[in-house]
Protein backbone atom coordinates (compact mmCIF):
# COMPACT_ATOMS: atom_id res chain seq x y z
CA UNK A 1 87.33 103.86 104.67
CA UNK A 2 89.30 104.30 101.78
CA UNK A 3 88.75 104.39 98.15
CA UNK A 4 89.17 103.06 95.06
CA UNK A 5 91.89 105.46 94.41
CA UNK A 6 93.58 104.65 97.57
CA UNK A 7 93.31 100.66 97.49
CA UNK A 8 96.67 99.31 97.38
CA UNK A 9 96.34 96.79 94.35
CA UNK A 10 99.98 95.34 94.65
CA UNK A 11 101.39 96.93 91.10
CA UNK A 12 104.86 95.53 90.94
CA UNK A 13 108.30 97.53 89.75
CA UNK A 14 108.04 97.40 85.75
CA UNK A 15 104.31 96.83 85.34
CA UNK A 16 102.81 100.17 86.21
CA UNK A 17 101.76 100.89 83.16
CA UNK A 18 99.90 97.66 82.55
CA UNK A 19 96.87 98.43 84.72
CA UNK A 20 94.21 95.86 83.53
CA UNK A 21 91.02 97.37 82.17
CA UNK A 22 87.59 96.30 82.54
CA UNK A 23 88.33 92.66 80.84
CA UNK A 24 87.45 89.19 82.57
CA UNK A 25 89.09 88.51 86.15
CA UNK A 26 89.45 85.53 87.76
CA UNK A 27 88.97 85.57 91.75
CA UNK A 28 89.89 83.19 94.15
CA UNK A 29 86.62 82.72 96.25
CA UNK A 30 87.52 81.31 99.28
CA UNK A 31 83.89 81.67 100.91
CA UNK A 32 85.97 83.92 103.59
CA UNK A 33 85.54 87.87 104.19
CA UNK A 34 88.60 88.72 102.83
CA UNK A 35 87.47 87.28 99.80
CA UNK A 36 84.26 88.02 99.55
CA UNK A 37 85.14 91.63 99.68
CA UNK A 38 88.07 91.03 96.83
CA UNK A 39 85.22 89.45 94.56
CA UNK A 40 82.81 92.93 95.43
CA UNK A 41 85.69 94.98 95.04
CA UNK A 42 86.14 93.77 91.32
CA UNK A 43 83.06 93.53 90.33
CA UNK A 44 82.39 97.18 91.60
CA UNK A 45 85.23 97.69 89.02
CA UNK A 46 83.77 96.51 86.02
CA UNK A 47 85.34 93.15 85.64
CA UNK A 48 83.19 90.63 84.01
CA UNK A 49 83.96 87.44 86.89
CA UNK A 50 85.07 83.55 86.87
CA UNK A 51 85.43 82.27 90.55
CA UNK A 52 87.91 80.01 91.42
CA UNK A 53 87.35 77.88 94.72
CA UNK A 54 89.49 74.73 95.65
CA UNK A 55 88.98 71.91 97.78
CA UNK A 56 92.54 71.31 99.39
CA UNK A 57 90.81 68.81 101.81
CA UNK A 58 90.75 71.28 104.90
CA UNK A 59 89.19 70.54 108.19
CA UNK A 60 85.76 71.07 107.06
CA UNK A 61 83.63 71.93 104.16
CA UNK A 62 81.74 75.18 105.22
CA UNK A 63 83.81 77.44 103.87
CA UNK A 64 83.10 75.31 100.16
CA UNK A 65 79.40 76.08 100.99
CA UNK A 66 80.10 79.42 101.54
CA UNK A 67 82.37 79.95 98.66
CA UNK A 68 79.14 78.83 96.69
CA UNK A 69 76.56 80.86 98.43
CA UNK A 70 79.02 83.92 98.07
CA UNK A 71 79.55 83.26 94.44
CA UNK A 72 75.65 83.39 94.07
CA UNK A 73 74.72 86.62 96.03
CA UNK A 74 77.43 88.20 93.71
CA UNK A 75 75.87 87.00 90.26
CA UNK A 76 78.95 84.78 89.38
CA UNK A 77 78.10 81.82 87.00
CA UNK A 78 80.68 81.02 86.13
CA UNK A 79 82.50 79.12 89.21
CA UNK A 80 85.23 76.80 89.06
CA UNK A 81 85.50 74.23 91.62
CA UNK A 82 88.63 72.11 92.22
CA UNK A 83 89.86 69.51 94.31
CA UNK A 84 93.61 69.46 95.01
CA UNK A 85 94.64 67.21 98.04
CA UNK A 86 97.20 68.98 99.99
CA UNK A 87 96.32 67.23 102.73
CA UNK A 88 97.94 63.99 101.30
CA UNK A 89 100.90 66.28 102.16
CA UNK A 90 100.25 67.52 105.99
CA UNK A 91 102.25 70.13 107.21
CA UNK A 92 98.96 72.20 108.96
CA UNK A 93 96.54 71.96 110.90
CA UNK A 94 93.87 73.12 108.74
CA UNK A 95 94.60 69.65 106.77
CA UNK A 96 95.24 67.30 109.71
CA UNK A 97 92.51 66.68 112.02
CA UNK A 98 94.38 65.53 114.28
CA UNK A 99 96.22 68.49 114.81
CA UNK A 100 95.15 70.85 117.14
CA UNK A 101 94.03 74.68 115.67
CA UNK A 102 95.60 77.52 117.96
CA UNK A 103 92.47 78.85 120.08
CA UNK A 104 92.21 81.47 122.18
CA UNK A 105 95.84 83.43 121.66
CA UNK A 106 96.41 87.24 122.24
CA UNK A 107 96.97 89.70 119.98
CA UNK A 108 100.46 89.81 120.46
CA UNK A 109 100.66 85.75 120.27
CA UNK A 110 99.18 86.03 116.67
CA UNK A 111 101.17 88.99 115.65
CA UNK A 112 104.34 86.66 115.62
CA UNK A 113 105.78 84.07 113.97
CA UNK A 114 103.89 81.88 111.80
CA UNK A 115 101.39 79.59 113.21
CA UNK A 116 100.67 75.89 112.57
CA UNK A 117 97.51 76.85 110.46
CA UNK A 118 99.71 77.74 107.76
CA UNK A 119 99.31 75.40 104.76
CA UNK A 120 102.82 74.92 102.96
CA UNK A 121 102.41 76.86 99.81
CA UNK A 122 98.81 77.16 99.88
CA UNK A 123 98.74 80.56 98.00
CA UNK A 124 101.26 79.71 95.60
CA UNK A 125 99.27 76.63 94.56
CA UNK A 126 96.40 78.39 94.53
CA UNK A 127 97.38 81.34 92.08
CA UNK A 128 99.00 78.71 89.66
CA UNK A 129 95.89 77.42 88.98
CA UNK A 130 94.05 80.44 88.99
CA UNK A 131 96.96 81.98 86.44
CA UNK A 132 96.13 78.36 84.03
CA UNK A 133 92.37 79.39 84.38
CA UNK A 134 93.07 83.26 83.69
CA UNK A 135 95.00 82.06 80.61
CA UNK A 136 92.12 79.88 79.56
CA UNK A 137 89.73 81.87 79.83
CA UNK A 138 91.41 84.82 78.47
CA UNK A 139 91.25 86.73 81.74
CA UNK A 140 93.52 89.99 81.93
CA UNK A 141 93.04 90.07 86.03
CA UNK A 142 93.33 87.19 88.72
CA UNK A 143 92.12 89.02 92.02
CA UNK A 144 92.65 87.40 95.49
CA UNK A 145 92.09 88.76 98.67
CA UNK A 146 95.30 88.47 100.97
CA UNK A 147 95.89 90.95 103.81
CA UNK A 148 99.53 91.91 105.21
CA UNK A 149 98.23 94.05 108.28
CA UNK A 150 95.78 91.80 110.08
CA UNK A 151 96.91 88.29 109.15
CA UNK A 152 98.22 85.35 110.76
CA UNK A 153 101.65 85.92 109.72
CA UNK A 154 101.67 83.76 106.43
CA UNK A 155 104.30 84.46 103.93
CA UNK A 156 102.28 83.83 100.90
CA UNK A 157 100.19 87.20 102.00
CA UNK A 158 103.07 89.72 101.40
CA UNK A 159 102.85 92.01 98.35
CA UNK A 160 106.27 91.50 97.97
CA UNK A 161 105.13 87.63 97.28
CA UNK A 162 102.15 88.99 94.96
CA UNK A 163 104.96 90.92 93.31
CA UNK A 164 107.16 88.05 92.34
CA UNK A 165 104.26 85.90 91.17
CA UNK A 166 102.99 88.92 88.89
CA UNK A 167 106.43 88.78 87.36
CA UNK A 168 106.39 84.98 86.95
CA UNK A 169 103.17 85.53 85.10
CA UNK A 170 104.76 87.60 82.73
CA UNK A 171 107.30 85.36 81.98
CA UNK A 172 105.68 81.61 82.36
CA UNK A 173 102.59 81.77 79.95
CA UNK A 174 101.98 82.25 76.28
CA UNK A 175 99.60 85.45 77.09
CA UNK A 176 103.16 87.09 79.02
CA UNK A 177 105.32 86.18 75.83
CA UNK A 178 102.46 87.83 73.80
CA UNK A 179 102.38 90.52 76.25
CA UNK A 180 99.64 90.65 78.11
CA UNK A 181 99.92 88.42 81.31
CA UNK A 182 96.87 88.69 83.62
CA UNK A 183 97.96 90.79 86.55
CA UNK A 184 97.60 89.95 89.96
CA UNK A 185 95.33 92.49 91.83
CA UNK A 186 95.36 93.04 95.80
CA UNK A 187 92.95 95.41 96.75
CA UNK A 188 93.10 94.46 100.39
CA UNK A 189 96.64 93.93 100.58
CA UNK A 190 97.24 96.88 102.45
CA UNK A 191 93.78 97.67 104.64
CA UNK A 192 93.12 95.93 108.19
CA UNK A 193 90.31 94.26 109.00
CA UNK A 194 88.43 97.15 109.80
CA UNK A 195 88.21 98.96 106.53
CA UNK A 196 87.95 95.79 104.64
CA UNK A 197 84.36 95.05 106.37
CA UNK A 198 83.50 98.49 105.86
CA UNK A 199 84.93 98.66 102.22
CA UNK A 200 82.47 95.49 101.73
CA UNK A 201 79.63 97.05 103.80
CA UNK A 202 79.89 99.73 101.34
CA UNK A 203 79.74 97.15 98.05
CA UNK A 204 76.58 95.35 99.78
CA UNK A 205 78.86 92.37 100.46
CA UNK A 206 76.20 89.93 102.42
CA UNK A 207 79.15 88.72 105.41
CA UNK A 208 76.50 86.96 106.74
CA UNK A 209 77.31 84.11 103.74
CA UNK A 210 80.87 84.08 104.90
CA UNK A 211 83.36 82.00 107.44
CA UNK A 212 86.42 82.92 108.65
CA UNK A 213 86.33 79.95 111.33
CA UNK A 214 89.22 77.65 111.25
CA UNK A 215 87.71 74.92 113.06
CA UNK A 216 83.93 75.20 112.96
CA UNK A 217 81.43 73.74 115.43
CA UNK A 218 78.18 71.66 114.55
CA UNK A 219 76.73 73.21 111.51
CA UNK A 220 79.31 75.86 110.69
CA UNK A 221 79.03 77.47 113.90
CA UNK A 222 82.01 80.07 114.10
CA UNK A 223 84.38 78.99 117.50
CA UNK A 224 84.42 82.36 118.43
CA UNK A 225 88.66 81.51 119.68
CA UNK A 226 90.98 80.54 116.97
CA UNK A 227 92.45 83.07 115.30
CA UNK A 228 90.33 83.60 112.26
CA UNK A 229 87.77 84.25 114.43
CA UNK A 230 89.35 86.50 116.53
CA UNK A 231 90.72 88.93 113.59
CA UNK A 232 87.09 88.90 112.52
CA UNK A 233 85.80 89.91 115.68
CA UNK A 234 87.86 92.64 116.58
CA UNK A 235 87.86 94.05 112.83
CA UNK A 236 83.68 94.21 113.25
CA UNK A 237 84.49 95.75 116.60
CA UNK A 238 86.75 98.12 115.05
CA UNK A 239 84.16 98.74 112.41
CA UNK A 240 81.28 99.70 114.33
CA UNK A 241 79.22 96.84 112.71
CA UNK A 242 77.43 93.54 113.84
CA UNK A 243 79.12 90.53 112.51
CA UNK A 244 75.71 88.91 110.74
CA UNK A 245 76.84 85.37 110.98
CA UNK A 246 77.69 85.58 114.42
CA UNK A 247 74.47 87.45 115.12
CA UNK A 248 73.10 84.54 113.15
CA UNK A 249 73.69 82.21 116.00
CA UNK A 250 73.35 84.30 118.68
CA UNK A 251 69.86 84.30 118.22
C-alpha cells in the first residue's frame, strides 16, 4: 500500500505550489468504494467535510442509501443531496432501464473502449456543482474519487481531465479571481483497485456500507457480473480481503 506521500493527488502544471491546507473540502460521495475511500482519505488529512451526493436518476437508488450510510459512519453532517435528471437526457445505461448493463465481460473486454454505462458528462456535471458548493461554502478542496488504472474506460476519470477542470476553477469563480480556487484532489487517481481497498482498510473505511453494483438485484444485492462488480471482486482478491457486503449476502 502506499502512502500519503505517495498518493497521486492530480496537482496540475502551474498550481504546485497551491497545495490546500487543512481548510473545508467538499467530497463527492457517491456511496461507492472509490469514494468512500476518497472521503477517509481526506478526512485522515485533516479536512473539516461537506458531502456532496446527486441523484442523476440512475437505475436504482442503493447507491443514494449508501451514500447516506457512508456519510454517517464517517461523521459527515453536513451532506448535500441533489437531484439533477440526466436521465431526461439518455445516452447510458445506468439512466435507461431499458437498456441493458454489460454483464459478465473479460478483463480484456472492459479494458477497451468505453462502455454503454458511461453517462455523457457525468463527472463534469458533477464537479460543477461540487465547485458552486466549494465556493459557497468557502471550501479550499473538492475531493472525488476517480481511478485511471482499474476503470471502465470513462474519459471523465483521467487526471489529465481533473487537470483541466482545476484550471477552469481558477479561472471561472470569484474565489480563483481572488486567488484561491478550491483545488481538485485525486488521491486514487493513480492506485488500482487493490491498494485503494487496502488504503481504506487502513482508514477503517466500513466497505460493507458501500455498492459498486451497476444493476442491483432485490434489496441491493450486488450482481456479482457487470463490471463494477467485477473490478470490485478482483481488487478484494488482489487485496487479500473479504468483500463485507458480498460476505453480507453470502450468508
Amino acid at each position: 500500500m502506499r502512502n500519503d506521500s505517495t498518493i497521486d493527488t492530480a496537482v496540475p502544471p502551474g498550481r504546485e505550489g497551491s497545495a490546500p491546507g487543512r481548510g473545508r473540502a467538499v467530497v463527492l460521495l457517491s456511496g461507492g468504494l472509490d469514494s468512500a475511500t476518497a472521503a477517509a482519505w481526506a478526512r485522515a488529512e485533516g479536512h473539516p467535510l461537506t458531502a456532496l451526493s446527486v441523484a442523476y436518476g440512475q437505475r436504482h437508488a442503493v447507491e443514494l442509501d449508501a451514500a447516506r450510510d457512508v456519510a454517517r459512519s464517517l461523521g459527515i453532517a453536513d451532506h448535500v443531496e441533489l437531484t439533477v435528471d440526466l436521465a431526461a437526457f439518455g445516452g447510458s445505461s445506468l439512466v435507461d432501464p431499458a437498456a441493458a448493463v454489460p454483464k459478465g465481460r473479460s478483463d480484456a473486454e472492459i479494458a477497451h473502449g468505453i462502455p454503454s454505462t458511461y453517462v455523457p458528462a457525468r463527472n463534469t456535471v458533477f464537479l460543477s456543482l461540487a465547485l458552486a458548493l466549494a465556493e459557497a461554502r468557502g471550501a479550499e478542496a473538492i475531493v472525488l474519487g476517480v481511478n485511471a488504472i482499474d476503470y471502465s474506460g470513462y474519459p471523465d476519470c483521467r487526471p489529465e481531465y481533473l487537470a483541466a477542470f482545476d484550471a477552469l476553477a481558477a479561472l471561472a469563480t470569484k474565489a480563483g479571481v481572488e486567488g484561491h480556487a478550491p483545488r481538485i484532489l485525486a488521491p486514487l487517481v493513480s492506485l488500482s483497485k487493490a491498494e485503494i481497498i487496502r488504503l481504506g482498510h487502513s482508514l477503517g473505511v466500513d466497505y460493507g456500507l458501500t455498492t459498486s453494483c451497476y444493476d442491483p438485484l432485490t434489496g441491493g444485492r450486488p450482481c456479482g457480473q457487470c463490471d463494477s462488480c467485477r473490478l470490485r471482486a478482483a481488487g478484494f482478491a488482489a487485496a487479500g480481503l473479504v468483500d463485507p457486503r458480498v460476505e453480507r449476502w453470502a450468508s
